[in-house]
Protein backbone atom coordinates (compact mmCIF):
# COMPACT_ATOMS: atom_id res chain seq x y z
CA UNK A 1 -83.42 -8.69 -26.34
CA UNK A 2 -86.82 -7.54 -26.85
CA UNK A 3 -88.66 -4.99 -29.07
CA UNK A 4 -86.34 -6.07 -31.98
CA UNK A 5 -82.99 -4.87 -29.97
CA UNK A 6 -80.24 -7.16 -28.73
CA UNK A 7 -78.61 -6.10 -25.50
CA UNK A 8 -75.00 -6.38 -25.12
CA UNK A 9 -73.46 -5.86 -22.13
CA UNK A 10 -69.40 -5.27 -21.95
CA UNK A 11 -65.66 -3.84 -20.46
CA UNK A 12 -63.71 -1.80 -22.21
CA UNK A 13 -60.30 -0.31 -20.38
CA UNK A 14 -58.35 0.34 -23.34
CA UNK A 15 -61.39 1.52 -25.34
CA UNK A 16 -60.79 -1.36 -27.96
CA UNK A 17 -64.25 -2.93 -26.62
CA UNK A 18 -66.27 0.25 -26.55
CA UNK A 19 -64.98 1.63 -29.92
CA UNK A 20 -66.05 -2.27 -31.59
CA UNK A 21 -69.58 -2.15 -29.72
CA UNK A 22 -70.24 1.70 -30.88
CA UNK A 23 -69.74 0.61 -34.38
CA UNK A 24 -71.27 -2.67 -33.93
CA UNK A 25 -74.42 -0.69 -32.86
CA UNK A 26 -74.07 1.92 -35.72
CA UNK A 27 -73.99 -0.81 -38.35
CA UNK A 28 -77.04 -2.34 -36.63
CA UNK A 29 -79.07 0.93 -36.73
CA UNK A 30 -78.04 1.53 -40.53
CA UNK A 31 -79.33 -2.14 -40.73
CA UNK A 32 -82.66 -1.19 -39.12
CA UNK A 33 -83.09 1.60 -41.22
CA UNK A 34 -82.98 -0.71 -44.33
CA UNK A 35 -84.95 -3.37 -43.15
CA UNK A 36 -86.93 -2.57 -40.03
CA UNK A 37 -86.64 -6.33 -39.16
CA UNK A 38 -83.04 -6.60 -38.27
CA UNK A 39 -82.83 -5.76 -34.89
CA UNK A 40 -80.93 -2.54 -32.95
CA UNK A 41 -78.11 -2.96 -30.47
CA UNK A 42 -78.53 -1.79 -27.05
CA UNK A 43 -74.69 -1.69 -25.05
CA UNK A 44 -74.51 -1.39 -21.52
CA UNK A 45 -71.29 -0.87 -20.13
CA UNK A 46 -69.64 -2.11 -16.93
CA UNK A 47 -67.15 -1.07 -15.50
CA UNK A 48 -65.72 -0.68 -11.55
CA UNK A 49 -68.36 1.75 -10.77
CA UNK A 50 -71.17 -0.51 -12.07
CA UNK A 51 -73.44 -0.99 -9.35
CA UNK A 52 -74.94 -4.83 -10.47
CA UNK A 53 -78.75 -4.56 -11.70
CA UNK A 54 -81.22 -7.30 -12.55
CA UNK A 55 -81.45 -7.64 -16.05
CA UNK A 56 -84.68 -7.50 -17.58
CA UNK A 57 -84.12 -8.93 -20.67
CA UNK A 58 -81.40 -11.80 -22.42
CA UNK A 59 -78.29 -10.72 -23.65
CA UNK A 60 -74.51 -11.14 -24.79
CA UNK A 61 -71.61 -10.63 -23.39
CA UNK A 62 -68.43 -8.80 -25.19
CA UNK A 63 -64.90 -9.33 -23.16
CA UNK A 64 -61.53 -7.97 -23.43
CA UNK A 65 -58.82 -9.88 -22.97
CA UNK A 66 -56.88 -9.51 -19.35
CA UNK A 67 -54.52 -11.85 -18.16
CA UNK A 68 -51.50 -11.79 -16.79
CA UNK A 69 -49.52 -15.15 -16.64
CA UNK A 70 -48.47 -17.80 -18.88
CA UNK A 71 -44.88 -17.31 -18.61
CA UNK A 72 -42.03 -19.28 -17.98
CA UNK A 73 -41.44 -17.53 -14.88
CA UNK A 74 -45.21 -17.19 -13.86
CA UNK A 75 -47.20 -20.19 -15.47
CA UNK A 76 -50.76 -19.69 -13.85
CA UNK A 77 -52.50 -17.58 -16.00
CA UNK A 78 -54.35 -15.25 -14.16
CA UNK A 79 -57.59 -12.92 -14.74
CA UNK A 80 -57.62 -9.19 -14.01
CA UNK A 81 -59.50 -6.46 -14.07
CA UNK A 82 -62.87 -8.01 -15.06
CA UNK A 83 -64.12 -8.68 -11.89
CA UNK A 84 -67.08 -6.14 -12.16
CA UNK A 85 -68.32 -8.42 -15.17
CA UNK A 86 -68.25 -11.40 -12.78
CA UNK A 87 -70.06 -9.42 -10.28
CA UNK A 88 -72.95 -8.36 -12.94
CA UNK A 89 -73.34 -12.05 -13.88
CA UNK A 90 -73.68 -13.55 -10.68
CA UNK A 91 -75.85 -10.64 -8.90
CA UNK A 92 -79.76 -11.57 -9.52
CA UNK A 93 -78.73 -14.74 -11.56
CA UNK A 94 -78.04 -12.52 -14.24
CA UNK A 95 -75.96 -15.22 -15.56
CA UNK A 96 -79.15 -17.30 -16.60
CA UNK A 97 -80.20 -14.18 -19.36
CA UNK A 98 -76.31 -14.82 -20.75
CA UNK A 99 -76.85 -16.47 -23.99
CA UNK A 100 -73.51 -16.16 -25.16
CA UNK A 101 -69.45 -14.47 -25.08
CA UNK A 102 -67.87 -12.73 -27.52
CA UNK A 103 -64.09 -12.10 -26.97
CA UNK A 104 -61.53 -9.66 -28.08
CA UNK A 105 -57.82 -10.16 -27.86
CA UNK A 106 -54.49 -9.70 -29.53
CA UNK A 107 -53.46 -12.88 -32.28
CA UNK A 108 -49.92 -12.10 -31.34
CA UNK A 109 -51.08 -13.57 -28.01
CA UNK A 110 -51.50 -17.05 -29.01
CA UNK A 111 -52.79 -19.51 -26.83
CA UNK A 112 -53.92 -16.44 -24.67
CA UNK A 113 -56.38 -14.94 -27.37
CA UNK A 114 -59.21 -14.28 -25.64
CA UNK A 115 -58.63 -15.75 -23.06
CA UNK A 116 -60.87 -14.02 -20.39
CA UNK A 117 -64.08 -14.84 -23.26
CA UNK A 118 -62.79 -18.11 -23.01
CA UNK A 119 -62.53 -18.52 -19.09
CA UNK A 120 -66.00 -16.87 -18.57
CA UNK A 121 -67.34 -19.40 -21.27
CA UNK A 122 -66.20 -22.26 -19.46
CA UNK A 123 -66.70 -21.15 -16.14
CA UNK A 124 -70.62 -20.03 -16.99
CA UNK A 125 -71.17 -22.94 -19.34
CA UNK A 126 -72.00 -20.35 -22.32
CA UNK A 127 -70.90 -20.21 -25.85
CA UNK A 128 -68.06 -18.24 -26.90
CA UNK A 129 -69.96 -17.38 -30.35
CA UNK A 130 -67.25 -14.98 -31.91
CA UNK A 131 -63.66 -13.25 -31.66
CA UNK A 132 -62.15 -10.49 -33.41
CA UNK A 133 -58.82 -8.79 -32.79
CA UNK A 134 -57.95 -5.51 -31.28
CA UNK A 135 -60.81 -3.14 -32.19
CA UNK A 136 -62.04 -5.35 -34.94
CA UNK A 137 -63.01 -4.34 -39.04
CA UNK A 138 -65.91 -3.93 -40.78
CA UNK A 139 -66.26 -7.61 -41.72
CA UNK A 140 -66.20 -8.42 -37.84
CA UNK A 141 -68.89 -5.96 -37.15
CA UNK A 142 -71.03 -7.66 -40.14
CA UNK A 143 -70.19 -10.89 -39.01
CA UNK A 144 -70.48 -10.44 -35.54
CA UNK A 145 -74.33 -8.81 -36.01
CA UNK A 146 -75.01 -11.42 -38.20
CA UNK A 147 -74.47 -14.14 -35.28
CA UNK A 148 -76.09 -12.15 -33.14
CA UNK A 149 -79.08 -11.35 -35.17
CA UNK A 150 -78.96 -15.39 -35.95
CA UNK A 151 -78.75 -16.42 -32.30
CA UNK A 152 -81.41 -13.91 -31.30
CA UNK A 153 -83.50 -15.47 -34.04
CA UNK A 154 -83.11 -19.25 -33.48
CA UNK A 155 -83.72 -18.56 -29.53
CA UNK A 156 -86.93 -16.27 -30.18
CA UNK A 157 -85.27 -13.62 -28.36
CA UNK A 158 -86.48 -10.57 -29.83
């Protein structure tokens, strides 16, 4: 997060993710453009092609939810598909520019909403600073940006 830009780095396999971080970084541009304090949004994505990088800069994490479990009939929950993200984070102690998770999930879920944000939270000791559901509204992109921009702030990240 440097040069007045936050860096967010995500998954998307549904396209839930990458439709919420495209608008999240729309809103933050329109944001720029009134004030050229508030900061931009940089996204990168990862995915199973992602070959890890250092990062040169702090940043956030945005997570879908994937888990399969939970069940009667299969109690463990499980993670899936996110591996790559794990990969990123512990490849050049990446994990150590993390400042914080952001999850997206399903409410119909319940105790499984956001779930993975929540598991990579734990497991990497960072704060899970903000949920929204499915691909998220306008007041989750607003609030979500404000966090951000808050977090970014209070850490003199930017």
């Amino acid at each position: 997060m440097d040069n007045k830009r936050i860096k967010i780095v995500y998954m998307s396999f549904s396209g839930n993710v990458r439709s919420f971080t495209h608008r999240l970084q729309e809103y933050a541009t329109q944001q720029h453009h009134l004030n050229n304090e508030n900061p931009l949004i940089e996204l990168l994505e990862i995915s199973e092609e992602t070959l890890p990088t250092k990062s040169d800069s702090k940043f956030f994490v945005l997570l879908p939810t994937y888990m399969i479990g939970g069940s009667r009939f299969t109690p463990t929950l499980t993670e899936i598909l996110t591996t790559p993200m794990h990969d990123y984070l512990e490849s050049y102690d990446n994990v150590k520019r993390c400042v914080g998770i952001i999850g997206s999930g399903n409410l119909t879920l319940g105790k499984m909403y956001v779930i993975t944000a929540k598991t990579y939270a734990k497991k990497y000791d960072l704060p899970l600073l903000a949920a929204f559901e499915s691909r998220g509204t306008t007041q989750d992109i607003e609030h979500i940006y404000k966090i951000l921009t808050d977090k970014a702030n209070k850490n003199s990240l930017m």
